[in-house]
Protein backbone atom coordinates (compact mmCIF):
# COMPACT_ATOMS: atom_id res chain seq x y z
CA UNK A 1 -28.68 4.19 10.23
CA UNK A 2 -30.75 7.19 11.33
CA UNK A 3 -27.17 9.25 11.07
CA UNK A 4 -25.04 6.67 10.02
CA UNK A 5 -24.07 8.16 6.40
CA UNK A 6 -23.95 11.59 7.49
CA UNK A 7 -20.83 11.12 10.20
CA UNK A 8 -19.11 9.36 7.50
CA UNK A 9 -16.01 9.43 8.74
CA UNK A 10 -15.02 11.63 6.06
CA UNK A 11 -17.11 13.92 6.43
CA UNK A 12 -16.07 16.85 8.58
CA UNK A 13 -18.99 18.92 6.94
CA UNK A 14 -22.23 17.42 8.25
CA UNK A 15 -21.71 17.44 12.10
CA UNK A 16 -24.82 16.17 12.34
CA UNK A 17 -26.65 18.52 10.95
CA UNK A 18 -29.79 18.69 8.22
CA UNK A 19 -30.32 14.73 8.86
CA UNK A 20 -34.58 15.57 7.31
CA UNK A 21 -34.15 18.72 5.80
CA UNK A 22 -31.73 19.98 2.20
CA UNK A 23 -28.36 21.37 3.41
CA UNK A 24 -29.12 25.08 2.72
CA UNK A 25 -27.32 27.44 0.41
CA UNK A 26 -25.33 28.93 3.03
CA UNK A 27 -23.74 25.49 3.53
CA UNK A 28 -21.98 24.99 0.64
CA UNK A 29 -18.59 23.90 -0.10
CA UNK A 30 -16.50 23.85 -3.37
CA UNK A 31 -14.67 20.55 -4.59
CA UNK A 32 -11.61 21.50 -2.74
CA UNK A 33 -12.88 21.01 0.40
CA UNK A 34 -13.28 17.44 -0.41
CA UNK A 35 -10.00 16.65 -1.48
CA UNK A 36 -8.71 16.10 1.63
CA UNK A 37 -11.82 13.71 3.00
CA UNK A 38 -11.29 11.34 0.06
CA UNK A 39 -7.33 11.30 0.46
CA UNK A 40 -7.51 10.69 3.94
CA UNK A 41 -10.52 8.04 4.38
CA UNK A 42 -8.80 6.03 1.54
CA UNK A 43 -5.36 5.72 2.91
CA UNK A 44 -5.82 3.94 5.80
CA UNK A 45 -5.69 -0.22 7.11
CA UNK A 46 -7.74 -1.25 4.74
CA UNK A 47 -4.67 -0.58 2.30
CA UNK A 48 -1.92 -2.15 4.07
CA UNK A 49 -3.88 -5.60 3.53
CA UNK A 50 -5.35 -5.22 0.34
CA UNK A 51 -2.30 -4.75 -1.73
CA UNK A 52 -0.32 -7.68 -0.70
CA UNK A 53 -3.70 -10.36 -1.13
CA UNK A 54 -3.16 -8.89 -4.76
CA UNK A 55 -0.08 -10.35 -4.88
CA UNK A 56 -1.30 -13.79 -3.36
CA UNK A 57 -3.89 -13.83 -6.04
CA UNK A 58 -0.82 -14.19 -9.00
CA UNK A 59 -1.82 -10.78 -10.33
CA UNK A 60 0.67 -9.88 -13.13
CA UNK A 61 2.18 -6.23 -13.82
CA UNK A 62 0.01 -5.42 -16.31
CA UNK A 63 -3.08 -6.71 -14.71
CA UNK A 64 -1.84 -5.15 -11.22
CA UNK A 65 -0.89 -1.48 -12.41
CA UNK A 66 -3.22 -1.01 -16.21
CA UNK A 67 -6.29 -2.70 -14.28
CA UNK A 68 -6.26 -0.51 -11.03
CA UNK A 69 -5.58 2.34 -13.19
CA UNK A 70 -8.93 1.56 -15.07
CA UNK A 71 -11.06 0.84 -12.50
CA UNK A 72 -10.15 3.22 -10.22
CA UNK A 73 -11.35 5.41 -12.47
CA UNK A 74 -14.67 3.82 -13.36
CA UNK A 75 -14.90 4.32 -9.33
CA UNK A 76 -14.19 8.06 -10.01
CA UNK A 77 -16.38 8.30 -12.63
CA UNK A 78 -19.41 6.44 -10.92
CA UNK A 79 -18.72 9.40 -8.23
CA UNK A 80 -18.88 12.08 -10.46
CA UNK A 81 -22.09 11.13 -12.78
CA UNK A 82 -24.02 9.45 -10.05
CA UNK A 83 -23.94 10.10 -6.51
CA UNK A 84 -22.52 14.00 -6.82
CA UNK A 85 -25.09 14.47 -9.45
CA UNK A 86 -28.31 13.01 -7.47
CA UNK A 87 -26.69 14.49 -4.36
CA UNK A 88 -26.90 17.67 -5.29
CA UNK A 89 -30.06 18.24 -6.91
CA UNK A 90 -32.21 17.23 -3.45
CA UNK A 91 -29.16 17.92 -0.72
CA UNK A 92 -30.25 14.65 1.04
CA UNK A 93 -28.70 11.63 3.22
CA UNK A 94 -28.77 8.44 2.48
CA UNK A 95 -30.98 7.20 5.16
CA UNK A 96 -33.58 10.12 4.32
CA UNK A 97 -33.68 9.78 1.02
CA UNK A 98 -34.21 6.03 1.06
CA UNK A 99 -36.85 6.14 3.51
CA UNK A 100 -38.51 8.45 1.61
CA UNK A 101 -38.86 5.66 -1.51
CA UNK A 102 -38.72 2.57 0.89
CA UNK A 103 -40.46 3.45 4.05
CA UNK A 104 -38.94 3.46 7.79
CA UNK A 105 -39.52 -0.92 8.22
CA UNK A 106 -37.24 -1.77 5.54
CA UNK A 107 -34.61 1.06 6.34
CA UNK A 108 -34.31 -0.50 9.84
CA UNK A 109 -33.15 -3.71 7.11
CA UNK A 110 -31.13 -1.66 5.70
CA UNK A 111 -30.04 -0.37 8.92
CA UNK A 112 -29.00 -4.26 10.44
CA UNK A 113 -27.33 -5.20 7.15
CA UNK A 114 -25.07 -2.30 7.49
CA UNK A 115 -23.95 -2.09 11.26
CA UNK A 116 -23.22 -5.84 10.70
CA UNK A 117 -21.01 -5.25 7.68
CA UNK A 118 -19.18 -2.43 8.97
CA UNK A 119 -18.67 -4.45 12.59
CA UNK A 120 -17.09 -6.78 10.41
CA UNK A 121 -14.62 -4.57 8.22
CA UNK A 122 -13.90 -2.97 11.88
CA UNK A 123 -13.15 -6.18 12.81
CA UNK A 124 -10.76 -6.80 10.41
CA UNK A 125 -8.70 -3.78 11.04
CA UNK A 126 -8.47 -4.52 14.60
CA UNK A 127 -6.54 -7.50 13.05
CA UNK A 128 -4.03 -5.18 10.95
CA UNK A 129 -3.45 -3.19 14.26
CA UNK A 130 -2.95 -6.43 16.39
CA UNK A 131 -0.18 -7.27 13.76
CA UNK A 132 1.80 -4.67 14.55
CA UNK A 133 1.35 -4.08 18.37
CA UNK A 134 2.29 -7.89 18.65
CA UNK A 135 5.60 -7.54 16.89
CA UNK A 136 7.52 -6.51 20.63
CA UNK A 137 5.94 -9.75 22.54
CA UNK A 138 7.38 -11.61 19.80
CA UNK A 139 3.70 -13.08 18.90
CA UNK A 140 3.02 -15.24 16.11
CA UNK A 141 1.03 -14.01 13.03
CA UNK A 142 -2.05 -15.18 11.62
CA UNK A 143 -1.63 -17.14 8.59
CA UNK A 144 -3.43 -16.57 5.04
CA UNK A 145 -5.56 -19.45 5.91
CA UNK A 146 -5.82 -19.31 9.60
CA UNK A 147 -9.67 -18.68 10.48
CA UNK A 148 -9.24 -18.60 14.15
CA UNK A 149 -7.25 -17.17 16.88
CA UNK A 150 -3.46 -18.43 17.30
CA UNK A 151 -2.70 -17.80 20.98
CA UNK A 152 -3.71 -16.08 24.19
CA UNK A 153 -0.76 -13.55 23.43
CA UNK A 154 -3.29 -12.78 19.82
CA UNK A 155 -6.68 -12.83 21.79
CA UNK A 156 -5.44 -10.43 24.67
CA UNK A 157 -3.97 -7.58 22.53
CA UNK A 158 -6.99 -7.89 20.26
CA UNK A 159 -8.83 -7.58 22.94
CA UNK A 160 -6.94 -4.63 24.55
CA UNK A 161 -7.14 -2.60 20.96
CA UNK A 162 -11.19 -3.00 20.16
CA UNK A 163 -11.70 -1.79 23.98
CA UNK A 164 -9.63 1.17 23.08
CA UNK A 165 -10.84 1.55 19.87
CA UNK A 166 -14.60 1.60 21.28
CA UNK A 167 -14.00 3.66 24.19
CA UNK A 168 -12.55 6.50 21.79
CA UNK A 169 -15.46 6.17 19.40
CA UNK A 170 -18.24 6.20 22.02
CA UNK A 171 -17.06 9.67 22.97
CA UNK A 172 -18.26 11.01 19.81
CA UNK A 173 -17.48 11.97 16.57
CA UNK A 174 -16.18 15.20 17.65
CA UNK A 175 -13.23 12.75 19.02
CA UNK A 176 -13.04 10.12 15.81
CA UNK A 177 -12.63 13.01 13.41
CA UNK A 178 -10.03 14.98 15.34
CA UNK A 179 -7.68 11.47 15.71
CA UNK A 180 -8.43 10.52 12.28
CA UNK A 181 -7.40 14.21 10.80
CA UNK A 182 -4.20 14.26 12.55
CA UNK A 183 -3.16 10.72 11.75
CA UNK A 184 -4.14 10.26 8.32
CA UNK A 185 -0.96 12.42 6.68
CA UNK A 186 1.62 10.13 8.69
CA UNK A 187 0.36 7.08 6.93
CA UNK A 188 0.13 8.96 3.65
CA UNK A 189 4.08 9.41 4.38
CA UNK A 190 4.52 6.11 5.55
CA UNK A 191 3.03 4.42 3.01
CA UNK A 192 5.49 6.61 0.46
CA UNK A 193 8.83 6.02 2.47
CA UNK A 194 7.57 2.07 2.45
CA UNK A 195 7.09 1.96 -1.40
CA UNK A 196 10.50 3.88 -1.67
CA UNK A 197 12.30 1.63 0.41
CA UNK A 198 10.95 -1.76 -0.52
CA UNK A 199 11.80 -0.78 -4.23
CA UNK A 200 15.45 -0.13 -2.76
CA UNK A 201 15.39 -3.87 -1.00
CA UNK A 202 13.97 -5.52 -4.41
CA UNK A 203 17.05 -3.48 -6.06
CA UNK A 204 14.76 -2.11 -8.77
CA UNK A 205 16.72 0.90 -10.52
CA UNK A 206 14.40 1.25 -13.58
CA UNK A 207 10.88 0.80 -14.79
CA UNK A 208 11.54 -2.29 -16.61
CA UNK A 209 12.91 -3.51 -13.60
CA UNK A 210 9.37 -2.57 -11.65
CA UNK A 211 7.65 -4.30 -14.08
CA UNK A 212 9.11 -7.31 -13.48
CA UNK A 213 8.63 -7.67 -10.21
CA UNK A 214 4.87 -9.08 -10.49
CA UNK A 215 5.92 -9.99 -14.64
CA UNK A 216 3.49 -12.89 -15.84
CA UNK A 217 2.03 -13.24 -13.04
CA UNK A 218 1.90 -16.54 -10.86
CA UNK A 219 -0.83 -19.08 -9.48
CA UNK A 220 -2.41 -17.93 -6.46
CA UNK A 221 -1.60 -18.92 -3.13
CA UNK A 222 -2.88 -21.97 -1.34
CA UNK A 223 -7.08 -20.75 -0.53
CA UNK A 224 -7.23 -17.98 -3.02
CA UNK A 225 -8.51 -17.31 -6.12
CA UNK A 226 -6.29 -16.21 -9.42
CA UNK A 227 -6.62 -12.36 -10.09
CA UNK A 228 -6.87 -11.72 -13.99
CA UNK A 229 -6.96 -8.26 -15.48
CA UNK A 230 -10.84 -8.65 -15.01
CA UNK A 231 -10.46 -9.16 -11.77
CA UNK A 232 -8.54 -5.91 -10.78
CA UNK A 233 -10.43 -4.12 -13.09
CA UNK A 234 -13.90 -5.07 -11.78
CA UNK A 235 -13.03 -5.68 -8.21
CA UNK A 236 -11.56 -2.35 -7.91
CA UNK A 237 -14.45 -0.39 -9.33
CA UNK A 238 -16.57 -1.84 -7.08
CA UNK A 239 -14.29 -1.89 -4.04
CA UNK A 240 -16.42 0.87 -3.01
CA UNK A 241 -19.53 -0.16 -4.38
CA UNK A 242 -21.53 0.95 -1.30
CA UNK A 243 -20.32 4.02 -1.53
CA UNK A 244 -20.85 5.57 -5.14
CA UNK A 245 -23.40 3.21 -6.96
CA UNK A 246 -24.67 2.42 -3.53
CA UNK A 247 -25.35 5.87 -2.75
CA UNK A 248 -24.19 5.91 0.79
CA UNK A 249 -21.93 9.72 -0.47
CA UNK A 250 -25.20 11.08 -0.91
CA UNK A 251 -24.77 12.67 2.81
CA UNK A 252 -20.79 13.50 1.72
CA UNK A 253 -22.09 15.48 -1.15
CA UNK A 254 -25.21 17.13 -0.34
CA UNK A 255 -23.02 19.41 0.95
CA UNK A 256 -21.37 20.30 -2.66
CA UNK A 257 -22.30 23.45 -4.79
CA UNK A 258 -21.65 21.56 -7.68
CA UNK A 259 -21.34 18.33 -9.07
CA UNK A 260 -17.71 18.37 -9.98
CA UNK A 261 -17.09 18.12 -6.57
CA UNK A 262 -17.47 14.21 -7.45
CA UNK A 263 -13.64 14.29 -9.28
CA UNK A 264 -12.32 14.95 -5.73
CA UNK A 265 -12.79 11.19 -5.46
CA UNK A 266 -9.36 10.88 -7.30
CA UNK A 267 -7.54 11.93 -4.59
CA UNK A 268 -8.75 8.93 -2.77
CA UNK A 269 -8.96 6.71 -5.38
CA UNK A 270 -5.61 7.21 -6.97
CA UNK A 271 -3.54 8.00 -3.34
CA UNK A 272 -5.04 5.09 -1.36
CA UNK A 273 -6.42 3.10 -3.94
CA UNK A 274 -3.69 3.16 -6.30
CA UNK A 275 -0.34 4.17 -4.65
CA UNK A 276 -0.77 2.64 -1.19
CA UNK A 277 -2.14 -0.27 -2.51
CA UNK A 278 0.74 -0.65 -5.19
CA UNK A 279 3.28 0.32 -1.74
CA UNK A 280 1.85 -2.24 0.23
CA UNK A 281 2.13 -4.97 -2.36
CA UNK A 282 5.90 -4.14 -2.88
CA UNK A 283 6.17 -4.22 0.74
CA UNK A 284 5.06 -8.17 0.58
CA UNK A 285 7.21 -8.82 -2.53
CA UNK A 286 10.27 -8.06 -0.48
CA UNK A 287 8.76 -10.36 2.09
CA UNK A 288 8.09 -13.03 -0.41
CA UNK A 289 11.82 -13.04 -1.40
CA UNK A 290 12.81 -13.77 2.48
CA UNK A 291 13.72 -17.39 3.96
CA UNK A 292 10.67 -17.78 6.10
CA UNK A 293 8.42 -16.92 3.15
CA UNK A 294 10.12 -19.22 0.61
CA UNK A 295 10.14 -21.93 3.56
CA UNK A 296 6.24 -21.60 3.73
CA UNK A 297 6.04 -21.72 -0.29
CA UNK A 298 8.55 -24.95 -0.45
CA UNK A 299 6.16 -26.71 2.15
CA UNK A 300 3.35 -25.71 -0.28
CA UNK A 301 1.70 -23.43 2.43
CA UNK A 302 0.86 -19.58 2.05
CA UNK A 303 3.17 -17.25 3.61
CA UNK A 304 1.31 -14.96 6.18
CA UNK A 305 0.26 -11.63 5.07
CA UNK A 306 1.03 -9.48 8.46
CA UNK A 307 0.78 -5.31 8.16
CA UNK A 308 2.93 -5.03 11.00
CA UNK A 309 5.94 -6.74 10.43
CA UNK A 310 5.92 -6.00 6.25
CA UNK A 311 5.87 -2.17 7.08
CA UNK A 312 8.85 -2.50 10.15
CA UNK A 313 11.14 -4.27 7.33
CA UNK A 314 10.94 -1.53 5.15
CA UNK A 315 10.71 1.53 7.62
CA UNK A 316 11.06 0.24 11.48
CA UNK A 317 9.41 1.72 14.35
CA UNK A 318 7.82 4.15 12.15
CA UNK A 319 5.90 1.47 10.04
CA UNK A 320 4.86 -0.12 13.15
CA UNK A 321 2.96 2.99 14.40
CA UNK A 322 1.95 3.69 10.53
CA UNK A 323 -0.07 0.30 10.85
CA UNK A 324 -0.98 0.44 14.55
CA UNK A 325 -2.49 4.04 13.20
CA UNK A 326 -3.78 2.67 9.79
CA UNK A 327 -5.89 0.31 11.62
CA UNK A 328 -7.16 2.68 14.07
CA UNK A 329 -8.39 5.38 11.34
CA UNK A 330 -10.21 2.68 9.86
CA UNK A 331 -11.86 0.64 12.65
CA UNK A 332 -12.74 3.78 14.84
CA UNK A 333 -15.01 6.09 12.65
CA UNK A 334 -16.30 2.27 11.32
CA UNK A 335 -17.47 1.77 14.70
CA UNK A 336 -19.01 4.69 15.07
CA UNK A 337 -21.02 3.99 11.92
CA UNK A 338 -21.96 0.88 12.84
CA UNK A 339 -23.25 1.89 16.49
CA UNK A 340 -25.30 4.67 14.32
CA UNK A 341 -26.96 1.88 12.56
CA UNK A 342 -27.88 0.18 15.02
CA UNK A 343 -29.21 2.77 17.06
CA UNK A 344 -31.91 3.13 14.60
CA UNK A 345 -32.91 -0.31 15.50
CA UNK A 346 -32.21 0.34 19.85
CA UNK A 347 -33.52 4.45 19.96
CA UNK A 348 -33.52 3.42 23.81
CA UNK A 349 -30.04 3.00 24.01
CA UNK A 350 -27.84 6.52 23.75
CA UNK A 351 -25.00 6.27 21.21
CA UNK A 352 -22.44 5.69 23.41
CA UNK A 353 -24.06 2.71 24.48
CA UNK A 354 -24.68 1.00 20.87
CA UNK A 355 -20.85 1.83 19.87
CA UNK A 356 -19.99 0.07 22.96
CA UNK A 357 -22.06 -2.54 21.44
CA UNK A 358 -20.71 -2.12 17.86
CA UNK A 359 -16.85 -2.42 19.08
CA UNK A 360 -17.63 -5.37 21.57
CA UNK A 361 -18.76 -7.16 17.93
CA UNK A 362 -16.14 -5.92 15.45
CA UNK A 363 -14.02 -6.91 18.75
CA UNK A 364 -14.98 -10.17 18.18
CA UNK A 365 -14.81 -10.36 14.87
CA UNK A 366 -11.13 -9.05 14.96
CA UNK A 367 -10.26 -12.28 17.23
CA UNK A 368 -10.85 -14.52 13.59
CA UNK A 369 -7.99 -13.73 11.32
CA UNK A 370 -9.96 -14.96 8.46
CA UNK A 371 -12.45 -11.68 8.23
CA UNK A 372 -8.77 -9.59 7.64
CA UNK A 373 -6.88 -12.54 5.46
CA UNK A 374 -10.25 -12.34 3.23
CA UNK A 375 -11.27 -8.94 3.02
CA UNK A 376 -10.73 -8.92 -1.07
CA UNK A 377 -13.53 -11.53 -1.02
CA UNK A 378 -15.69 -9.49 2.27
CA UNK A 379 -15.42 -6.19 0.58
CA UNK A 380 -16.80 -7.91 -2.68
CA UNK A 381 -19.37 -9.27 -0.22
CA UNK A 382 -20.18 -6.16 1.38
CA UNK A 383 -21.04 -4.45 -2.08
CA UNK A 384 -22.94 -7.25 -3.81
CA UNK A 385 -25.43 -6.71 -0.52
CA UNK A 386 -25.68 -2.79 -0.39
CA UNK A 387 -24.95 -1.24 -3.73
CA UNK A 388 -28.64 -2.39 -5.06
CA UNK A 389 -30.52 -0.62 -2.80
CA UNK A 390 -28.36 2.82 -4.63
CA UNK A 391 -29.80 1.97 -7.77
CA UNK A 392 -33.60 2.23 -6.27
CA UNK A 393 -32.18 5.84 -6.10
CA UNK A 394 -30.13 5.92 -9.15
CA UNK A 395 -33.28 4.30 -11.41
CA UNK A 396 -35.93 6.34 -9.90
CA UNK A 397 -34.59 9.95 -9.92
CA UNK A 398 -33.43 9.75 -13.46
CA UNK A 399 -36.21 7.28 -14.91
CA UNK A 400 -39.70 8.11 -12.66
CA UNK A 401 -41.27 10.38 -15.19
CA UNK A 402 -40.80 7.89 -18.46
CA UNK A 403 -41.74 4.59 -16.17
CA UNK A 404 -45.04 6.99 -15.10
CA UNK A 405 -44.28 6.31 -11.49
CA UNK A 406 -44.73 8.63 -8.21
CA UNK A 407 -41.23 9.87 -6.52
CA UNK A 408 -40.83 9.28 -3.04
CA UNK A 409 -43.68 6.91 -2.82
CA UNK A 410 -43.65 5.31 0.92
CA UNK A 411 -43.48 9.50 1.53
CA UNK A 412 -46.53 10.28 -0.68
CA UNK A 413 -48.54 7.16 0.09
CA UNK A 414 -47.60 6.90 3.87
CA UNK A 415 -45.78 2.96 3.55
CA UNK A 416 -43.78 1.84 6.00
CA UNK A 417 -42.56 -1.41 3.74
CA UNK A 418 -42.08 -0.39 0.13
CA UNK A 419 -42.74 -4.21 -1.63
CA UNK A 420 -41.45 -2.89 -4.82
CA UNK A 421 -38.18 -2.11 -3.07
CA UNK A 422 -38.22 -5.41 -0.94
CA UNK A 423 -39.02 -7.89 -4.20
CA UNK A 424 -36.62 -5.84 -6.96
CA UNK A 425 -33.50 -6.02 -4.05
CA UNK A 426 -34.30 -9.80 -3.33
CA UNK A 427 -34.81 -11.61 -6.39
CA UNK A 428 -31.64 -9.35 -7.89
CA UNK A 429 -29.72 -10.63 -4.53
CA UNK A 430 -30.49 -13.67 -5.38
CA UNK A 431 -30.47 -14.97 -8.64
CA UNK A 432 -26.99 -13.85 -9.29
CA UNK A 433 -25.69 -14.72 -5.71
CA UNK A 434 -26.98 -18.32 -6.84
CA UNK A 435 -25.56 -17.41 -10.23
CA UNK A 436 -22.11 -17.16 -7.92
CA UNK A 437 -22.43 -20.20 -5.94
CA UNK A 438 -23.90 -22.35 -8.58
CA UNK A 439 -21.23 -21.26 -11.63
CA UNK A 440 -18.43 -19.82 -9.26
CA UNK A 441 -18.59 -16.64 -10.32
CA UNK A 442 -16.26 -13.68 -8.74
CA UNK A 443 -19.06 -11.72 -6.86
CA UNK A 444 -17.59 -8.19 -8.13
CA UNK A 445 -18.91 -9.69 -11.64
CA UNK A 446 -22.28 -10.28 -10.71
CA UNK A 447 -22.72 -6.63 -8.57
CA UNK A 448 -23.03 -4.76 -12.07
CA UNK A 449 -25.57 -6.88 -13.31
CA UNK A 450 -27.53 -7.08 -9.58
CA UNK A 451 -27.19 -3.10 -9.45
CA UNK A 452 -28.93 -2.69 -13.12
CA UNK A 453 -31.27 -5.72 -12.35
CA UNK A 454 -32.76 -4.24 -9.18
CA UNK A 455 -33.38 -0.73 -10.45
CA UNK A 456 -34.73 -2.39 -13.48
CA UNK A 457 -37.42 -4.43 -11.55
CA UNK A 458 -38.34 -1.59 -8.98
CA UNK A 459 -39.35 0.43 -11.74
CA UNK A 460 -41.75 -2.66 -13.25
CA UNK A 461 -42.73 -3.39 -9.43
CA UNK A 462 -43.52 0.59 -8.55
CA UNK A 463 -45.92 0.64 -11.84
CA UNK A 464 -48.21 -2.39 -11.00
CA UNK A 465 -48.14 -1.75 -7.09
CA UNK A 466 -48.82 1.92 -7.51
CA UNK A 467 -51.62 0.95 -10.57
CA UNK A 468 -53.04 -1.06 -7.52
């Protein structure tokens, strides 16, 4: 992950540039320049699936539209207070900063855990693209509980898009950004005209009416689990856990002047995270109302959830290519990321070479329906693992002088395996992922509790190592 966080593929700023050093003075941008980053990264694939499992968990209104509203902004806020505010008093990535406390050996961890992940969520988008391409060879969809490929027709044009995919992202980032900037106000639009239109096919003329769409609430679909106002509220917050308690923004705003550039966020949070996600979950309660889906329900079987076809109902050709593009947003700069990471393990192999790599696994990945037909319970996943190592971060730079322990320690004392890092992240991983397993608890519940846990016990662990 040598670069990985710094060509976020948000961030137009970095280029690459001040990966060991502070971003300097002259580098500066005010929060408007990060506006459109957050807008654009958090309208994209991810959005046209998440909004419609919502719906498949029995959300109600209130839980749906209150408890995104709430935890969206605990999101916002996590932004504002935590990451903008350690970003920009040392101006550091990720990668730098935490191999500063940690020590290069566990980084390369670090490193693994996260090309794997984001191959994965790649993966997954390659599915919402597949969805839509499929829709003129008349190709079946992947069911809610399908887990792997349904037909040669499925594993050829998944195949086709993660080659094309790749091939785009291992020509730089240069390329990724300049695709990603020009396609990411169509799907703002599209997912707008979609929500405006599916409200039109549900005949909803007034709020009340709105509100009654989702009303009580429901039992969840064959496979998933019920959604209650908890839930939304937690899952939500931490739908981006990575990011902003996780630290991995730190490299978006080290280039701020100030920390109010962290309310920018909201334009992410409350366009992609709130709107489209809303849109795309009216999109599948017009589906729902359809013969085919109530045919799936009577048999006692989940209707599919299937970008491509939900978005042409509503808006035709144009939501095809909205999804086809959604997807692509996501899964290219992801597999750029990824190929980063693992570079830091491979230095040998040039980048283009490890995103080649990175694409031929999310490629694979995207072949298994279930990665995309799950992704409330991967994302969850994906946060639980990363967003402890932020608090190592978070705990030491505001709590290193009243613990008595030395900043930057694997720096100062020349480690290349921080133990006090290694032990506080394990035994936080896993005495609440067995608290998960064992109780079956929602993982969003227990990444709050793992975040403050691990920062918690790397403080204890830095005083008696360091004593030592």
């Amino acid at each position: 992950m040598s670069q990985h966080d710094i060509e976020h593929d948000i961030e137009e700023l970095a280029g690459g540039e001040f990966e060991r050093t502070p971003v300097p003075k002259s580098r500066l941008k005010g929060w408007k320049s990060f506006i459109g980053m957050y807008a654009g990264e958090h309208a994209a694939g991810t959005e046209f699936m998440i909004g419609p499992l919502f719906l498949t968990a029995g959300v109600s209104a209130f839980d749906l539209i209150v408890g995104l509203l709430i935890g969206n902004l605990l999101a916002v806020l996590s932004w504002r207070f935590l990451t903008a505010e350690i970003a920009i008093k040392n101006r550091l990535t990720l990668y730098y900063q935490l191999e500063k406390i940690c020590g290069k050996k566990l980084v390369t961890g670090y490193n693994l855990a996260n090309g794997i992940l984001f191959c994965f969520l790649a993966g997954a988008m390659i599915t919402v693209s597949a969805t839509a391409v499929g829709i003129p060879f008349d190709m079946p969809m992947p069911k809610l509980t399908d887990t792997i490929p349904n037909g040669l027709t499925w594993v050829i044009i998944v195949i086709l898009i993660g080659a094309v995919i790749s091939i785009i992202a291992a020509r730089g980032y240069d390329t990724v950004t300049k695709a990603a900037n020009w396609m990411s106000p169509i799907i703002v639009l599209a997912f707008v005209a979609a929500g405006v239109v599916a409200l039109k096919q549900l005949g909803v003329s007034s709020f009340s009416e709105f509100w009654d769409i989702w009303g009580e609430g429901s039992e969840p679909f064959p496979g998933q689990i019920k959604f209650t106002f908890w839930h939304v509220v937690i899952w939500s917050w931490f739908a981006n856990a990575a990011m902003h308690v996780g630290m991995s923004d730190l490299s978006v705003f080290r280039f701020a002047k100030e920390a109010k550039a962290g309310w920018a966020t909201a334009a992410g949070m409350y366009v992609g995270h709130y709107m489209a996600w809303i849109a795309a979950a009216l999109l599948y309660a017009v589906y729902l109302k359809s013969p085919e889906a109530q045919a799936f329900l009577s048999n006692g079987d989940a209707p599919p959830v299937a970008p491509g076809p939900l978005a042409n109902n509503a808006i035709g050709i144009f939501g095809i290519i909205a999804v086809v593009l959604a997807g692509w947003t996501t899964a290219n700069p992801t597999i750029y990321r990824a190929g980063l990471a693992f570079q830091a393990i491979l230095p040998k192999l040039s980048t283009a070479k490890v995103t080649i790599l990175a694409g031929t696994v999310a490629t694979i990945a995207g072949l298994f329906p279930a990665f995309a037909m799950k992704l409330l319970g991967f994302v969850a996943l994906y946060g639980f693992i990363l967003a402890p190592f932020g608090a190592i971060i978070v705990f030491e730079h505001f709590f290193h002088k009243k613990a008595g322990i030395i900043k930057n320690y694997a720096q100062e004392a020349n480690l290349s395996f921080n133990k006090s890092v290694f032990w506080a992240w394990a035994i936080s991983f896993g005495l609440f992922y067995f608290i998960s397993l064992q109780f079956d608890v929602f993982l969003s519940f227990v990444t709050l509790p793992a975040w403050l846990l691990c920062g918690a016990l790397f403080l204890v662990f830095s005083k008696y190592f360091q004593r030592r």
